[in-house]
C-alpha atoms as a PDB file:
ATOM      1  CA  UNK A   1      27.882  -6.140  19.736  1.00  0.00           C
ATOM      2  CA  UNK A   2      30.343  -8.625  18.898  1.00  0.00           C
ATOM      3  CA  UNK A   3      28.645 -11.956  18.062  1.00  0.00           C
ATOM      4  CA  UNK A   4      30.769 -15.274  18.076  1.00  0.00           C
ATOM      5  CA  UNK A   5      29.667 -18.016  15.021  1.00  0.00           C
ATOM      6  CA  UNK A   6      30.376 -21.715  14.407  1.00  0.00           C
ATOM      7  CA  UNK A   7      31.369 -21.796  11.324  1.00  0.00           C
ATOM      8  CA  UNK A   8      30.934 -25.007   8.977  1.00  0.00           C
ATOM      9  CA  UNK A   9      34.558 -26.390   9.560  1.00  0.00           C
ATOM     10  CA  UNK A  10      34.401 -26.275  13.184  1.00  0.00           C
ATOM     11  CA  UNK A  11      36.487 -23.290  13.418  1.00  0.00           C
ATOM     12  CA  UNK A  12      34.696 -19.952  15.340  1.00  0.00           C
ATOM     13  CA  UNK A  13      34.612 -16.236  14.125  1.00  0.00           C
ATOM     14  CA  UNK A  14      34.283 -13.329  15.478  1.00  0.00           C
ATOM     15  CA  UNK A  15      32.241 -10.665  14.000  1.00  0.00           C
ATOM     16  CA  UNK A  16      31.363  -6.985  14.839  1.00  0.00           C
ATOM     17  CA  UNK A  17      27.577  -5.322  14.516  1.00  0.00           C
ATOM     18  CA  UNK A  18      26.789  -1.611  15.010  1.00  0.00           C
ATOM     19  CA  UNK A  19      24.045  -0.548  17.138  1.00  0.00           C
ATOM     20  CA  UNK A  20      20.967  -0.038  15.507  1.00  0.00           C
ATOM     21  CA  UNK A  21      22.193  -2.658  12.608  1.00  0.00           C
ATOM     22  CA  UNK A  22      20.115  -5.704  12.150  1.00  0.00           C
ATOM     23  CA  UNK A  23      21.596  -9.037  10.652  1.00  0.00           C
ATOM     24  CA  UNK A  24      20.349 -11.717   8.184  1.00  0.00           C
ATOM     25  CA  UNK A  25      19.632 -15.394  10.035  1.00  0.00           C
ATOM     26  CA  UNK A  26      18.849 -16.567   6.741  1.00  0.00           C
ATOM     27  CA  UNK A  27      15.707 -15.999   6.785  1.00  0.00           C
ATOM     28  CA  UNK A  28      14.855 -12.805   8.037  1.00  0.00           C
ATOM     29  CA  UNK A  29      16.353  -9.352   9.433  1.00  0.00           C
ATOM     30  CA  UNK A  30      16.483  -9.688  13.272  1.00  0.00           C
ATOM     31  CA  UNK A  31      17.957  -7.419  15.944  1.00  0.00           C
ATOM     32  CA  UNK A  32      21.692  -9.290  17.013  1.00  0.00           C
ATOM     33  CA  UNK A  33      20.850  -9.999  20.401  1.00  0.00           C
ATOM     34  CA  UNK A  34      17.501 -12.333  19.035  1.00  0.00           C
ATOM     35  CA  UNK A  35      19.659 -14.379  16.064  1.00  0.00           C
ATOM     36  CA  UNK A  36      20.218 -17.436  16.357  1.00  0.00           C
ATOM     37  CA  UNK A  37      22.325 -17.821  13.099  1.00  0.00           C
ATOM     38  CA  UNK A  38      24.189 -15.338  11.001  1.00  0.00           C
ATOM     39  CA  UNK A  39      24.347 -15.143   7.039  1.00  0.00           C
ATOM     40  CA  UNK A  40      28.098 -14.495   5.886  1.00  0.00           C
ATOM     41  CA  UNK A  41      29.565 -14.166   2.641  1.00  0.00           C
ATOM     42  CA  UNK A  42      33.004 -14.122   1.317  1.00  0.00           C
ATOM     43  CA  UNK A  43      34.037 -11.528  -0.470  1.00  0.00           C
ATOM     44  CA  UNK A  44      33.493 -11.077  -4.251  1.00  0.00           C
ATOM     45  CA  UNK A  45      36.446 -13.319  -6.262  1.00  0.00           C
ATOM     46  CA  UNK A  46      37.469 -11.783  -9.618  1.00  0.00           C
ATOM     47  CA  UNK A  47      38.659 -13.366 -12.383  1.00  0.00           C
ATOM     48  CA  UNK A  48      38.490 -13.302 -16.086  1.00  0.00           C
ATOM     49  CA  UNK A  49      35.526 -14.837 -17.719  1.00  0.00           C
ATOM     50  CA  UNK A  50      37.580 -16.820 -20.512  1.00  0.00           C
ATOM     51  CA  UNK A  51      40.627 -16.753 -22.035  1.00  0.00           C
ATOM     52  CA  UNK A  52      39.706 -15.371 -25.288  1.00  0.00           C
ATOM     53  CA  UNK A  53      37.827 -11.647 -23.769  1.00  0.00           C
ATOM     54  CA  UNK A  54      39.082  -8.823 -22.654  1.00  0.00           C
ATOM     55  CA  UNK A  55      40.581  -8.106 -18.825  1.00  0.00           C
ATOM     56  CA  UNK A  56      37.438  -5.539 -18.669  1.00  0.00           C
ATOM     57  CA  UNK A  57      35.261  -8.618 -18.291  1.00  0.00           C
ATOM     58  CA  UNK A  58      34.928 -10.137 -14.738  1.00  0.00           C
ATOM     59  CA  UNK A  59      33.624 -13.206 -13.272  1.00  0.00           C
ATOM     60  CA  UNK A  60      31.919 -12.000  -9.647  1.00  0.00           C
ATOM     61  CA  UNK A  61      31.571 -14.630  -7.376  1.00  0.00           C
ATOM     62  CA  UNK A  62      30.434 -15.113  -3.810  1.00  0.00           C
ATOM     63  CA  UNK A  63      29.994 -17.689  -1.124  1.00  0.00           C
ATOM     64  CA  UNK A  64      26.958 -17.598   1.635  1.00  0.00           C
ATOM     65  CA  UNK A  65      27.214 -19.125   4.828  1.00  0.00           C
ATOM     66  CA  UNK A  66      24.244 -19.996   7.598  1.00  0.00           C
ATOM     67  CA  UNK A  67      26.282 -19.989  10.984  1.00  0.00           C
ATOM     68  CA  UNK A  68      25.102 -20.747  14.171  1.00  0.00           C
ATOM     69  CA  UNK A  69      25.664 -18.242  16.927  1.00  0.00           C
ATOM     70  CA  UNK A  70      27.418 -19.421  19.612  1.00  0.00           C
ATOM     71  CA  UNK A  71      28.023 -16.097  21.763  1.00  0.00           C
ATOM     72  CA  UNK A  72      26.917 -12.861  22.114  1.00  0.00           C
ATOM     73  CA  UNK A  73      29.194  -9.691  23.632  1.00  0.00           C
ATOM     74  CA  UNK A  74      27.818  -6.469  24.160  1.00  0.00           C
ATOM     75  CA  UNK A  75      30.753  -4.708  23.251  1.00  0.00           C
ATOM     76  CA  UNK A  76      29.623  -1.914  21.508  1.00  0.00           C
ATOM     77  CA  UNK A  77      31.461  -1.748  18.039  1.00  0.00           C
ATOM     78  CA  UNK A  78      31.519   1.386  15.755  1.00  0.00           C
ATOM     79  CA  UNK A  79      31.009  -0.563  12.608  1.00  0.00           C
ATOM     80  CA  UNK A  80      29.519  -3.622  11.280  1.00  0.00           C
ATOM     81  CA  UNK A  81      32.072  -6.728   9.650  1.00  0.00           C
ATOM     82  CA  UNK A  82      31.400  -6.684   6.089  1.00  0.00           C
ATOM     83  CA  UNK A  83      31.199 -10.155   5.615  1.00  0.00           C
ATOM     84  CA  UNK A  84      27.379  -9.801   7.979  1.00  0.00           C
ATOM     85  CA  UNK A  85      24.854  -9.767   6.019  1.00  0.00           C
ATOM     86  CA  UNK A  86      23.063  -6.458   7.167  1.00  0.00           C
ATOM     87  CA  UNK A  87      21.101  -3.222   7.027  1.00  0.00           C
ATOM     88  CA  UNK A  88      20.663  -0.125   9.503  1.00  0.00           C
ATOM     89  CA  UNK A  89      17.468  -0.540  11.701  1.00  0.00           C
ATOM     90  CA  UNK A  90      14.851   1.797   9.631  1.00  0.00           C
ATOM     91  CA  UNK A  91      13.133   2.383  12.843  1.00  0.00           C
ATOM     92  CA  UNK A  92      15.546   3.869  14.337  1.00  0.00           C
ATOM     93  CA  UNK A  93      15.260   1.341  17.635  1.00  0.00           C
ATOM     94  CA  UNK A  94      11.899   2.801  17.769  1.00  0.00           C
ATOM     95  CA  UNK A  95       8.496   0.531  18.047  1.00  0.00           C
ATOM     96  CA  UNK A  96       7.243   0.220  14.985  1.00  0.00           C
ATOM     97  CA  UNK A  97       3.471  -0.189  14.813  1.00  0.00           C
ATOM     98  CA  UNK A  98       0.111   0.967  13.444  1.00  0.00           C
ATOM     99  CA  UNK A  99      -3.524   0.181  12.589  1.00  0.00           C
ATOM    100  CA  UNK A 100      -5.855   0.288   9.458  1.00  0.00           C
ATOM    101  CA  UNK A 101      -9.066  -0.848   8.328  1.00  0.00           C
ATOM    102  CA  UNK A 102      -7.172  -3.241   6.745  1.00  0.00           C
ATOM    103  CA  UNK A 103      -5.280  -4.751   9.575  1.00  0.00           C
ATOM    104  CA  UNK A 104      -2.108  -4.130  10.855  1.00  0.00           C
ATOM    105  CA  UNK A 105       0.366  -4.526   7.637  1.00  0.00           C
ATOM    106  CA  UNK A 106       2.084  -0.762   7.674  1.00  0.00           C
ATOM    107  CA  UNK A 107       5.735  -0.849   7.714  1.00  0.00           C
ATOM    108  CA  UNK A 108       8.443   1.683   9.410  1.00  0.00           C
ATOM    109  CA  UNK A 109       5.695   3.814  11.158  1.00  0.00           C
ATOM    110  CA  UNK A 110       6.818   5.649  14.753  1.00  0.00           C
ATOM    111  CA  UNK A 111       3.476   5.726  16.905  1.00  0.00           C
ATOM    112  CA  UNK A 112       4.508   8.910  19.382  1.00  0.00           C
ATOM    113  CA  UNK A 113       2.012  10.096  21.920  1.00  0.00           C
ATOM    114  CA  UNK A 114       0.504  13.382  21.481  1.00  0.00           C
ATOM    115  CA  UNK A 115       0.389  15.916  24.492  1.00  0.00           C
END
């Protein structure tokens, strides 16, 4: 899916998900077609933590964004930008579901029906 984002200086961006990827809103992992807003990051900047150390030490920084989503293609799209904020669907597209006697708090379980 390729998924279309305001981003904060008015500008848009373009940016590609794989199927069965879901995406960060900010708050939580959703599936792309039920975000509302992305989380992007810039890539890591390096540079050398002072003057006086050696080039071996680094300074990693980053940069989040919240974007809005402003359209939605279902393109399909072999891999996911890197500057999403992502993880591969652990279900698999599958319904995830199940009961206890505690309630219903299991994670990643496939219900299939028996024959």
């Amino acid at each position: 899916m390729i998924i279309t984002a305001l981003m904060p200086g008015g500008g848009s961006a373009s940016l590609g998900v794989a199927e069965n990827t879901l995406v960060y809103d900010g708050q939580e992992f959703l599936s792309p077609d039920k975000v509302k807003y992305l989380e992007l990051y810039t890539l890591p900047v390096q540079a050398l933590s002072a003057k006086y150390r050696t080039p071996q030490e680094f300074l990693h920084a980053a940069v989040r964004i919240r974007a809005l989503v402003i359209n939605r293609d279902p393109t399909v799209v072999p891999d996911t930008d890197p500057s999403v904020v992502a993880e591969v669907d652990p279900s698999g597209g599958q319904c995830v579901c199940g009961i206890t006697c505690q309630g219903t708090d299991l994670r990643f379980v496939i219900v299939t029906v028996e024959p």
